[in-house]
PDB file of N, CA and C in Angstrom:
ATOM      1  N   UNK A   1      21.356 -29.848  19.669  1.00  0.00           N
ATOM      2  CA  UNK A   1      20.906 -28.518  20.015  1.00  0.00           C
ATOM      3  C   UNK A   1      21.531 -27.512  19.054  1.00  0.00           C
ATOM      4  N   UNK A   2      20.726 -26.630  18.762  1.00  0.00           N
ATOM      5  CA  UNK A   2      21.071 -25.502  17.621  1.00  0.00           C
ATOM      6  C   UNK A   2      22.049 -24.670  17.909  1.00  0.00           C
ATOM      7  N   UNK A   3      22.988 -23.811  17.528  1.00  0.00           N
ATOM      8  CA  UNK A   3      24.027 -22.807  18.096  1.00  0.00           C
ATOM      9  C   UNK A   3      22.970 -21.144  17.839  1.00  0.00           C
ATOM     10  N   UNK A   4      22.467 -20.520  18.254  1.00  0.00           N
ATOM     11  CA  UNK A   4      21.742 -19.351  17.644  1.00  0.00           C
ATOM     12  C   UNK A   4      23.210 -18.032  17.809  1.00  0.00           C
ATOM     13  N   UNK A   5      23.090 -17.706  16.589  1.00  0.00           N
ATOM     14  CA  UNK A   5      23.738 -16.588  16.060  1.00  0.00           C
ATOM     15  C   UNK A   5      23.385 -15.336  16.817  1.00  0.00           C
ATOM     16  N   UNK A   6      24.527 -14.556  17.417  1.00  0.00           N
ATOM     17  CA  UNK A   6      24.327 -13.462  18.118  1.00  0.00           C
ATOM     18  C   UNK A   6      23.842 -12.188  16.711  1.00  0.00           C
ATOM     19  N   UNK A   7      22.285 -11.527  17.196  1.00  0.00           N
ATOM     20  CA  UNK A   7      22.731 -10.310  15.825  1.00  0.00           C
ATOM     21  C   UNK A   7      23.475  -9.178  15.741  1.00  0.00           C
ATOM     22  N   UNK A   8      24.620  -9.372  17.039  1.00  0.00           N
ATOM     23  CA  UNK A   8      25.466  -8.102  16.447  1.00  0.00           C
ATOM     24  C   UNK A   8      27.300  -8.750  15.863  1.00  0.00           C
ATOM     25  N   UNK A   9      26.886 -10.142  15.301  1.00  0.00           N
ATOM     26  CA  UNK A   9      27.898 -10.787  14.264  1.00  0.00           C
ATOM     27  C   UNK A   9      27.900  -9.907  13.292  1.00  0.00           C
ATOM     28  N   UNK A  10      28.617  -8.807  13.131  1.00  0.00           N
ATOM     29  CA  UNK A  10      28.806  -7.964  11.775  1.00  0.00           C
ATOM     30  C   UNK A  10      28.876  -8.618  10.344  1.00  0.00           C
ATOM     31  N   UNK A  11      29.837  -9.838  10.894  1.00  0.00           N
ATOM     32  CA  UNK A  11      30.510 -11.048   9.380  1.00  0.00           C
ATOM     33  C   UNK A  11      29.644 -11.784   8.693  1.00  0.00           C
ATOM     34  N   UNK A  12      29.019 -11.933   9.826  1.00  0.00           N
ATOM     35  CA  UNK A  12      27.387 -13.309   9.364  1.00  0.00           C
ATOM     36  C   UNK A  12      26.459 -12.902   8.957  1.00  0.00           C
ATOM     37  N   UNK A  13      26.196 -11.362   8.946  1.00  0.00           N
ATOM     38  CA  UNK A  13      24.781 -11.026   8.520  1.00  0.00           C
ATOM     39  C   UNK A  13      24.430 -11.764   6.889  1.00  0.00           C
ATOM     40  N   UNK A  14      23.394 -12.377   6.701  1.00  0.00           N
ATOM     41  CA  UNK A  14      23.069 -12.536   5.333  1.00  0.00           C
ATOM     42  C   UNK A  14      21.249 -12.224   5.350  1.00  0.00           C
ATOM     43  N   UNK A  15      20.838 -11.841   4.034  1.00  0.00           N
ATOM     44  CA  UNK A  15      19.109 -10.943   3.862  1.00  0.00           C
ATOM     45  C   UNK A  15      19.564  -9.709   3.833  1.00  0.00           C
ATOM     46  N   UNK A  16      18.524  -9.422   4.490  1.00  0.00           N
ATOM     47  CA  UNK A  16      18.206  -7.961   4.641  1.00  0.00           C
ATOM     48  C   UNK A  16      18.325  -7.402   6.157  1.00  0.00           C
ATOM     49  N   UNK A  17      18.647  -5.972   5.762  1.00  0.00           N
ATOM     50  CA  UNK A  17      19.520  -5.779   7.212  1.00  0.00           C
ATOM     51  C   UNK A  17      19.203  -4.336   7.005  1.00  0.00           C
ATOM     52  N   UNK A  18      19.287  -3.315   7.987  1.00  0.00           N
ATOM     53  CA  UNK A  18      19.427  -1.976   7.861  1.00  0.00           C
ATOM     54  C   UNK A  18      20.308  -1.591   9.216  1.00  0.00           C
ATOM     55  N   UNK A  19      21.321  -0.882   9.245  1.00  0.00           N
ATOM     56  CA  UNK A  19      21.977  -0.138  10.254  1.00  0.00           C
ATOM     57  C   UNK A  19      21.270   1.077  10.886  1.00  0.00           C
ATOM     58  N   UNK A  20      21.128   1.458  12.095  1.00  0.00           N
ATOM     59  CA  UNK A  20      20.704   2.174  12.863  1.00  0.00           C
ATOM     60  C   UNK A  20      21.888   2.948  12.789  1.00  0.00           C
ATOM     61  N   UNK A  21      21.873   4.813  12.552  1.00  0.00           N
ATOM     62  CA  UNK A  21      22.865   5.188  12.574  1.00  0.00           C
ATOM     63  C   UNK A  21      22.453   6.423  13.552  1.00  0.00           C
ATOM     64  N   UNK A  22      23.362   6.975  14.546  1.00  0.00           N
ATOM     65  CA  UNK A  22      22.831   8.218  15.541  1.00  0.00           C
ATOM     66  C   UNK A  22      21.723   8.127  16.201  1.00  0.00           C
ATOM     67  N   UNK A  23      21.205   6.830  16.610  1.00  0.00           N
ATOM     68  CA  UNK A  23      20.067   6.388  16.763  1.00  0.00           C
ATOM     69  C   UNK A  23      18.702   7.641  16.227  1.00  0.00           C
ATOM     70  N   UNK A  24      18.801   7.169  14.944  1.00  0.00           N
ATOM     71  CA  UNK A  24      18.028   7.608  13.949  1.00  0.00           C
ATOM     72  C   UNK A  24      17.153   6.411  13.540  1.00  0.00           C
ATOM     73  N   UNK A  25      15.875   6.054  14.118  1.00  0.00           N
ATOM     74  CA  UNK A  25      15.358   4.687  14.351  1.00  0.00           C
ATOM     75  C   UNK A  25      14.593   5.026  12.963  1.00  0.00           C
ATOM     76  N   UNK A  26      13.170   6.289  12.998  1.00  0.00           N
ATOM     77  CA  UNK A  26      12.636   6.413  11.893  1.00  0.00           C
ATOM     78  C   UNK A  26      13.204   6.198  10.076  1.00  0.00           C
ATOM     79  N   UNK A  27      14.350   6.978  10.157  1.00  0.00           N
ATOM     80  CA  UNK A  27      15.180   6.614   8.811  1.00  0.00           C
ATOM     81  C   UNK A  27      15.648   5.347   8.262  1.00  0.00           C
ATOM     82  N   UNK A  28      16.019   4.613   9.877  1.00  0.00           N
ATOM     83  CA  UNK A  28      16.016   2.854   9.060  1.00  0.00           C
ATOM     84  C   UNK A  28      14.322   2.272   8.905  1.00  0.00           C
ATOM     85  N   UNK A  29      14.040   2.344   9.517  1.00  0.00           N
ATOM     86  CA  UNK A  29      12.726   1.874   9.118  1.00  0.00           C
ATOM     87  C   UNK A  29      12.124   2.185   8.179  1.00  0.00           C
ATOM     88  N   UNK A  30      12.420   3.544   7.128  1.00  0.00           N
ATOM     89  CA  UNK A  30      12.030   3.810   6.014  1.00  0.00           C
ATOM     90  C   UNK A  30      12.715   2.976   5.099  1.00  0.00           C
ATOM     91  N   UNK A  31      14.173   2.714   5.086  1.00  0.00           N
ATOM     92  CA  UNK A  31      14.681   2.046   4.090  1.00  0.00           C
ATOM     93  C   UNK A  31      14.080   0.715   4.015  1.00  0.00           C
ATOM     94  N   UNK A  32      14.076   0.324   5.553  1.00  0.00           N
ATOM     95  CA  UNK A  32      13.540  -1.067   5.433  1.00  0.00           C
ATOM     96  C   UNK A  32      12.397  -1.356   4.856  1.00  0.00           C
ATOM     97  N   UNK A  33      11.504  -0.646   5.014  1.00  0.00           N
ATOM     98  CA  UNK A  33      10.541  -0.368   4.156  1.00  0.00           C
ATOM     99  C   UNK A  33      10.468  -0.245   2.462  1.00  0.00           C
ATOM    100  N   UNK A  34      11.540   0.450   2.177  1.00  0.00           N
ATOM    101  CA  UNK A  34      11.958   0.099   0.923  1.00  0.00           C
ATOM    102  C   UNK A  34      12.678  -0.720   0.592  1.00  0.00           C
ATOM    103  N   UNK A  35      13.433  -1.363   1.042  1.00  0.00           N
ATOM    104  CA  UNK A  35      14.439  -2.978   0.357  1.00  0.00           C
ATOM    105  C   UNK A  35      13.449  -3.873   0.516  1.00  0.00           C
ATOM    106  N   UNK A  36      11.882  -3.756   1.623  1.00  0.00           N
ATOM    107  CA  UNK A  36      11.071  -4.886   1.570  1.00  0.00           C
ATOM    108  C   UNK A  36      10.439  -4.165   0.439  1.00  0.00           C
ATOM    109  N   UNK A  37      10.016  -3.680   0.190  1.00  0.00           N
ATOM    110  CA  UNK A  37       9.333  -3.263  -1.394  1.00  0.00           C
ATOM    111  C   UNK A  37       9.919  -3.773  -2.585  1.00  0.00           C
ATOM    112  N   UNK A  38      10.569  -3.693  -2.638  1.00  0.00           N
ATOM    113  CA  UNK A  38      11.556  -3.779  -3.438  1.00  0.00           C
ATOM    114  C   UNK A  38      11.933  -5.329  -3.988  1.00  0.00           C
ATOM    115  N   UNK A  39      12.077  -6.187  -3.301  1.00  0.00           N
ATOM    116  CA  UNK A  39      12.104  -7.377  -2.568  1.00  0.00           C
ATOM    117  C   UNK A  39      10.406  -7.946  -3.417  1.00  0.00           C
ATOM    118  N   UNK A  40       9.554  -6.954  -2.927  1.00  0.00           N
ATOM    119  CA  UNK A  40       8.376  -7.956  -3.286  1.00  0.00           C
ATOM    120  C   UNK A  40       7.694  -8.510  -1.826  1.00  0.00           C
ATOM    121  N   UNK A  41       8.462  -8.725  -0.760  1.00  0.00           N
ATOM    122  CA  UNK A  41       7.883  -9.170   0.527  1.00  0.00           C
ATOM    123  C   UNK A  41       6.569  -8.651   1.005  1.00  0.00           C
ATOM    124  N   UNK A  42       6.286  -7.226   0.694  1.00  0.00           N
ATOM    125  CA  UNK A  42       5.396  -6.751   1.074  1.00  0.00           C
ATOM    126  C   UNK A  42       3.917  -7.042   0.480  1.00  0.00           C
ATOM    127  N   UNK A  43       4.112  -7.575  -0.852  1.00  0.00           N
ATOM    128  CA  UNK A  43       3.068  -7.912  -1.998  1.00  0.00           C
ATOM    129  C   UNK A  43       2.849  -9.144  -1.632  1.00  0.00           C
ATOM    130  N   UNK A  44       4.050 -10.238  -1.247  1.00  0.00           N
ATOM    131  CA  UNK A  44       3.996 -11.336  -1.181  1.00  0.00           C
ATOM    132  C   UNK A  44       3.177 -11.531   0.360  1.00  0.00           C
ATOM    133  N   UNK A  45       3.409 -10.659   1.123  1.00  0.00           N
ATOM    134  CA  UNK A  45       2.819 -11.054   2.927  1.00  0.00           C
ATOM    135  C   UNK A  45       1.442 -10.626   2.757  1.00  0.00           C
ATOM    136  N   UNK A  46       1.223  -9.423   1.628  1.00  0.00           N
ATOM    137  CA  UNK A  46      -0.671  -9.227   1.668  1.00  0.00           C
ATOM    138  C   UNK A  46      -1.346 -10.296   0.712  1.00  0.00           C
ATOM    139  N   UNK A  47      -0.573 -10.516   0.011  1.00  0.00           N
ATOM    140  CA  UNK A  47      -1.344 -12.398  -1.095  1.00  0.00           C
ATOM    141  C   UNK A  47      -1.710 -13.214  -0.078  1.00  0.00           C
ATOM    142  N   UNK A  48      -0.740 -13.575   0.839  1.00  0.00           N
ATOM    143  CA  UNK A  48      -0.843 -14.221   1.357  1.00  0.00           C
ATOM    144  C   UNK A  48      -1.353 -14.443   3.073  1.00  0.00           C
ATOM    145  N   UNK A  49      -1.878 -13.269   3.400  1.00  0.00           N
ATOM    146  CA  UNK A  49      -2.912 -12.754   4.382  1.00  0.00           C
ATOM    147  C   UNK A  49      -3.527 -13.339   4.921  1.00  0.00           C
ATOM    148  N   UNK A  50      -4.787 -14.237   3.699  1.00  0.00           N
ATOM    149  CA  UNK A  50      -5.948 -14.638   4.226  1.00  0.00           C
ATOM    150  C   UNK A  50      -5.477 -15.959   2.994  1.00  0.00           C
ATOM    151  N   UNK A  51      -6.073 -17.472   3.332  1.00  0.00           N
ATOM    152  CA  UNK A  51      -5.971 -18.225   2.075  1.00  0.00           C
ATOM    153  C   UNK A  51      -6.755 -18.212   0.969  1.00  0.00           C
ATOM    154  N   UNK A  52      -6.769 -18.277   0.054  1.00  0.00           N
ATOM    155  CA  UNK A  52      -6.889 -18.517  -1.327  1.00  0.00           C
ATOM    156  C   UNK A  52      -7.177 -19.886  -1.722  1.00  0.00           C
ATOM    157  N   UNK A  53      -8.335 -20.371  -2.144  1.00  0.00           N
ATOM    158  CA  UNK A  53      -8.593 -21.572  -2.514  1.00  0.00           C
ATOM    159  C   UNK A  53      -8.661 -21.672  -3.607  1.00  0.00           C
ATOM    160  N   UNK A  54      -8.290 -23.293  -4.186  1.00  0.00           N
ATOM    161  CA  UNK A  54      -7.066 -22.626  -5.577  1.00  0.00           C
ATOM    162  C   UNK A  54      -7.697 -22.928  -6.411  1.00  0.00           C
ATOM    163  N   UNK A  55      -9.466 -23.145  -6.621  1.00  0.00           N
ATOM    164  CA  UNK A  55      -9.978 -22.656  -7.620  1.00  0.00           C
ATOM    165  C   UNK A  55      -9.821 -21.248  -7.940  1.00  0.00           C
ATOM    166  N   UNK A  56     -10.098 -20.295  -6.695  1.00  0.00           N
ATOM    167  CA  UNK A  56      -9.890 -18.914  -7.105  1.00  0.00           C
ATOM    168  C   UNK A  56      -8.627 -18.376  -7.287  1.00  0.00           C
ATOM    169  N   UNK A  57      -7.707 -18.955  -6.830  1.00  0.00           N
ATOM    170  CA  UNK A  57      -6.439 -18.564  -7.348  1.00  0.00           C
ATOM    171  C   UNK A  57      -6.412 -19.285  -9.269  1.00  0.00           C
ATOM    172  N   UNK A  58      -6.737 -20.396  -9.154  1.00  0.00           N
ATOM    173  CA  UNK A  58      -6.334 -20.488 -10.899  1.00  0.00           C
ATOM    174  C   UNK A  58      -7.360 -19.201 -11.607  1.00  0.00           C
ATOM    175  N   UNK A  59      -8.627 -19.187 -11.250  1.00  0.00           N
ATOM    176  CA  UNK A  59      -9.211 -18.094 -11.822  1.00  0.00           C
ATOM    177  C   UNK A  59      -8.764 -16.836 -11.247  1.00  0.00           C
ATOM    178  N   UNK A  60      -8.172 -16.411 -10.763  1.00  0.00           N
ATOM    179  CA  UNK A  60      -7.587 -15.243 -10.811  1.00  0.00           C
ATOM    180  C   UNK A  60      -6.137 -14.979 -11.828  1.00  0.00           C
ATOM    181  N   UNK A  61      -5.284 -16.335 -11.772  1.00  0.00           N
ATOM    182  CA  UNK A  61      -4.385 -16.585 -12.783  1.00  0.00           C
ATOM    183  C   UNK A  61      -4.795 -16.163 -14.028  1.00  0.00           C
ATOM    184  N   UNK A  62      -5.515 -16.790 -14.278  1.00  0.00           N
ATOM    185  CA  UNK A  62      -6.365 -16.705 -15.866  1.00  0.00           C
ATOM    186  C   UNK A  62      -7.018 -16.207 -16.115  1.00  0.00           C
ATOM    187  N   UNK A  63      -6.906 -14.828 -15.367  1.00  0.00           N
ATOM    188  CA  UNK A  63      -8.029 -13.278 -15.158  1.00  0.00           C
ATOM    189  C   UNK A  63      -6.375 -12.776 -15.750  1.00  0.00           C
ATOM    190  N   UNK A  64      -5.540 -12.415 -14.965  1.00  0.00           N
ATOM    191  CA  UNK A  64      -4.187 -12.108 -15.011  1.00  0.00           C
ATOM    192  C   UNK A  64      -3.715 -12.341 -16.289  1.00  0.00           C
ATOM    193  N   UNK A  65      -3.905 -13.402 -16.917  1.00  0.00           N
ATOM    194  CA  UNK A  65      -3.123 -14.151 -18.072  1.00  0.00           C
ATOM    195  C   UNK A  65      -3.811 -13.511 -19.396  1.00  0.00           C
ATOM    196  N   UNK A  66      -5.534 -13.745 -19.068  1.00  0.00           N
ATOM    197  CA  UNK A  66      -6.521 -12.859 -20.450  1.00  0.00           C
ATOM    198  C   UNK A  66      -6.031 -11.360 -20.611  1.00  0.00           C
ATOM    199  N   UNK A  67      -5.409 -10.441 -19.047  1.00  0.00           N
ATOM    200  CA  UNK A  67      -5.459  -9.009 -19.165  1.00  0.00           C
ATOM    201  C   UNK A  67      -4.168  -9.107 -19.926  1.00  0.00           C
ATOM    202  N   UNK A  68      -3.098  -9.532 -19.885  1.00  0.00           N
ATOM    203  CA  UNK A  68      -1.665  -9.757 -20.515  1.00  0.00           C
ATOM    204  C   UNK A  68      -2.006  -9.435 -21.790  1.00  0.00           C
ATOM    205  N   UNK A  69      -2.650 -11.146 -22.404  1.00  0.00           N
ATOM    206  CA  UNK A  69      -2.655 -11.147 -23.899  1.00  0.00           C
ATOM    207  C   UNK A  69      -3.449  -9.717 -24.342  1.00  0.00           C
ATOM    208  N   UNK A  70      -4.967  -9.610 -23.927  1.00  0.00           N
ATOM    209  CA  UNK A  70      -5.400  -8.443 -24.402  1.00  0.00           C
ATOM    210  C   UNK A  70      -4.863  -7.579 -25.113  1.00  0.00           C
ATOM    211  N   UNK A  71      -3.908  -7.007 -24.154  1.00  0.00           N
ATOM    212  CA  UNK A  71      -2.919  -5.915 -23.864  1.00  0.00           C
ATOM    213  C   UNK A  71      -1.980  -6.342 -25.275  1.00  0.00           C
ATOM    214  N   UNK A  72      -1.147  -7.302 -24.939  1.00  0.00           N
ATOM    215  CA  UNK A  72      -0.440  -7.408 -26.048  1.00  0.00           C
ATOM    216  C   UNK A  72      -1.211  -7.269 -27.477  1.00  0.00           C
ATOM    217  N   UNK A  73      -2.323  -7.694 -27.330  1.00  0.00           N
ATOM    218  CA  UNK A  73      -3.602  -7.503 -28.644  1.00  0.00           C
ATOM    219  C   UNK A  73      -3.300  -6.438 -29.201  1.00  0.00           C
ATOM    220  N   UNK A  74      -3.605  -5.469 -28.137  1.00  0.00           N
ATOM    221  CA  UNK A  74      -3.879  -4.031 -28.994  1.00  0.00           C
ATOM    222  C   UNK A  74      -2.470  -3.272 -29.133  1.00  0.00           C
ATOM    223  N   UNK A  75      -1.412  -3.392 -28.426  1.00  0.00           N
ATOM    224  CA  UNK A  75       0.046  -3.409 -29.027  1.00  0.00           C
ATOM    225  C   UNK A  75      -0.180  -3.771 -29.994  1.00  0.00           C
ATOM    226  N   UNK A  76      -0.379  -4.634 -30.965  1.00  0.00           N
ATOM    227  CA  UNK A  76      -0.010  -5.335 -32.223  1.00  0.00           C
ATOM    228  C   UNK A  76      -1.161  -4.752 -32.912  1.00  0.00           C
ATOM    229  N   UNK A  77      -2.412  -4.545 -32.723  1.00  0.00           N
ATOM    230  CA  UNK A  77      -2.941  -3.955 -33.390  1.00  0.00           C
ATOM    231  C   UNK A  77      -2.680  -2.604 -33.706  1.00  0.00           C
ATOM    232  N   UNK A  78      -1.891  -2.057 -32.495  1.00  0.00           N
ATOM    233  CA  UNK A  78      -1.734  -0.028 -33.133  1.00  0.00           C
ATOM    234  C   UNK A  78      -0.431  -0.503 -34.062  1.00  0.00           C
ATOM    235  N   UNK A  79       0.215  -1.481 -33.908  1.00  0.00           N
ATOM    236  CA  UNK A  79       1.507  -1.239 -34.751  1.00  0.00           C
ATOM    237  C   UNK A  79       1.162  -2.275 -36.033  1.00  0.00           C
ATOM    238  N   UNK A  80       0.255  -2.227 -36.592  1.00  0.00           N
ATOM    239  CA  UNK A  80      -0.296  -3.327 -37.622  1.00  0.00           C
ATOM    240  C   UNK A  80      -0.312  -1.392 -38.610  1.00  0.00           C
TER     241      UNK A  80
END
């Protein structure tokens, strides 16, 4: 049987965490909002939403990969 961790272990916290301060609920929830941004979680939970069948994911890869080089194209072409 598992031991479950109480969450007001101050020592153990590990991730992401935000303190409630003056019970000021809105203000943590903004940060949290930003360390998950930040993080990428938020990009990563809407990718992953609905599934992706991985023909269209490789062609979306290699939609991604053509806009890159492009790009780098015409970098090298203004500095030619």
């Amino acid at each position: 049987m598992k031991r479950l961790r109480m969450s007001s272990d101050i020592n153990d916290r590990s991730g992401l965490y935000v303190e409630v301060r003056n019970n000021d609920v809105t203000r943590a929830i903004r940060k949290l909002k930003k360390l998950l941004n930040n993080e990428g979680m938020i990009k990563d939970m809407r990718k992953n939403e609905y599934y992706e069948k991985p023909s269209a994911k490789k062609r979306r890869e290699k939609q991604q990969a053509r806009k890159r080089w492009l790009k780098l194209q015409e970098k090298q072409k203004e500095n030619w």
